[in-house]
Protein backbone atom coordinates (compact mmCIF):
# COMPACT_ATOMS: atom_id res chain seq x y z
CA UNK A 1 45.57 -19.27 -147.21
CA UNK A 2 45.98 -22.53 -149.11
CA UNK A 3 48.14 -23.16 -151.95
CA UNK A 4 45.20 -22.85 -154.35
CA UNK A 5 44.87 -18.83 -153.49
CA UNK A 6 42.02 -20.17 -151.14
CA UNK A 7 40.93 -18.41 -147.49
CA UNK A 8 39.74 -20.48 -144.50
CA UNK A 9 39.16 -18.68 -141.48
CA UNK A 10 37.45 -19.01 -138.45
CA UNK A 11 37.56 -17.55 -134.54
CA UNK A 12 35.80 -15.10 -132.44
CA UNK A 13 34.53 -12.66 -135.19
CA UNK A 14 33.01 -9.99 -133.19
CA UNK A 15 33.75 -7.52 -135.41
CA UNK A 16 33.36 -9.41 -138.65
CA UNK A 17 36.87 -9.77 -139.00
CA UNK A 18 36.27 -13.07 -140.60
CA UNK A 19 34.74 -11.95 -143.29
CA UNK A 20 32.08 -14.60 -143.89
CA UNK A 21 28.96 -11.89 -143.52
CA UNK A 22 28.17 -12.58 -140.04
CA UNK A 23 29.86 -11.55 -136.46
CA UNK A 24 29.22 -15.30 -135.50
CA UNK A 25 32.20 -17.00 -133.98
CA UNK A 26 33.56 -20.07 -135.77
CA UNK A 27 35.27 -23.03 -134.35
CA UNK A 28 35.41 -25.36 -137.48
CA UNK A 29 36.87 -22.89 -140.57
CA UNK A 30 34.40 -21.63 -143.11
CA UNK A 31 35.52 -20.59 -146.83
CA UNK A 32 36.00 -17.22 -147.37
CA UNK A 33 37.53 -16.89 -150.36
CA UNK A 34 37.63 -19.63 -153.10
CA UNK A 35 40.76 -18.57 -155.32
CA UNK A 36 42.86 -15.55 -156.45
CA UNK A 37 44.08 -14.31 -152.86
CA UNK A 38 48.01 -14.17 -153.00
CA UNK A 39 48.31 -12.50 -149.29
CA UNK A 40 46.79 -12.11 -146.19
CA UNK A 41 47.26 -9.87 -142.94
CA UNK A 42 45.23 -9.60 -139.97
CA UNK A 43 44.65 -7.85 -136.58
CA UNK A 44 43.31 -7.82 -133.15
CA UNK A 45 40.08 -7.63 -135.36
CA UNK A 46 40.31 -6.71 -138.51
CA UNK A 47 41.64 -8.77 -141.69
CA UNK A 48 42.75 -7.62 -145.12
CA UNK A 49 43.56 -9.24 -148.34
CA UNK A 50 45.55 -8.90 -151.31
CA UNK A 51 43.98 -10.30 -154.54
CA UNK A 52 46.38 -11.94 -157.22
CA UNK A 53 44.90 -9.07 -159.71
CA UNK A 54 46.47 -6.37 -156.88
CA UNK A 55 43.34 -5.11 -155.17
CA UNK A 56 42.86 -5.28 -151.86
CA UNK A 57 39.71 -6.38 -149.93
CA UNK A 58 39.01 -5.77 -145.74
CA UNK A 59 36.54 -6.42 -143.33
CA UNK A 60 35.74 -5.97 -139.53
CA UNK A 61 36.13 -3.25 -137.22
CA UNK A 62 36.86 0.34 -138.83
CA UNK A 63 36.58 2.31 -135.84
CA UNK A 64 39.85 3.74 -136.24
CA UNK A 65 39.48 3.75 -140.17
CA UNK A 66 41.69 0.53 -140.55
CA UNK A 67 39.59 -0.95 -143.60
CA UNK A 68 40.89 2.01 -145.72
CA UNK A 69 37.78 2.34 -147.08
CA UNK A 70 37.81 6.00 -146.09
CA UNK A 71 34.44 5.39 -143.30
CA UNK A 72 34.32 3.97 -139.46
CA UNK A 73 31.78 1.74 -140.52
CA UNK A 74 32.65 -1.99 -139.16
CA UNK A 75 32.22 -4.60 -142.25
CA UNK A 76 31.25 -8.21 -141.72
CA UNK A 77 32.06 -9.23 -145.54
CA UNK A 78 35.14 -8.15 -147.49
CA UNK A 79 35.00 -4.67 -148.92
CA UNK A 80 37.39 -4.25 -152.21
């Protein structure tokens, strides 16, 4: 996250964990999020964010329900 409440990411992304719409891996980091992010956590392959307004927004692999999003669907874009 940059100071500007921007998200870069970029790695493996088999699950979507990047959150860019794809499960393409990334060397070179791709924008995910242009402003208003004021946290971000992340797992073996999952990632979630917190928004500046409070929500929170995940993507990747759900198998084990980690997205919160009450499913075991795997995203490949952020969910809110």
């Amino acid at each position: 996250m940059k100071q500007d409440g921007s998200v870069w990411a970029k790695g493996r992304n088999l699950f979507g964990q990047l959150g860019d719409g794809t499960t393409i891996a990334k060397n070179t980091f791709t924008t995910v999020f242009t402003s208003g992010v004021k946290a971000v956590a992340a797992g073996h392959s999952h990632s979630m964010v917190l928004k500046q307004d409070g929500s929170v927004w995940s993507t990747g692999s759900n198998v084990h329900g980690q997205l919160g999003d009450g499913s075991t669907i795997d995203r490949n874009s952020f969910m809110f």
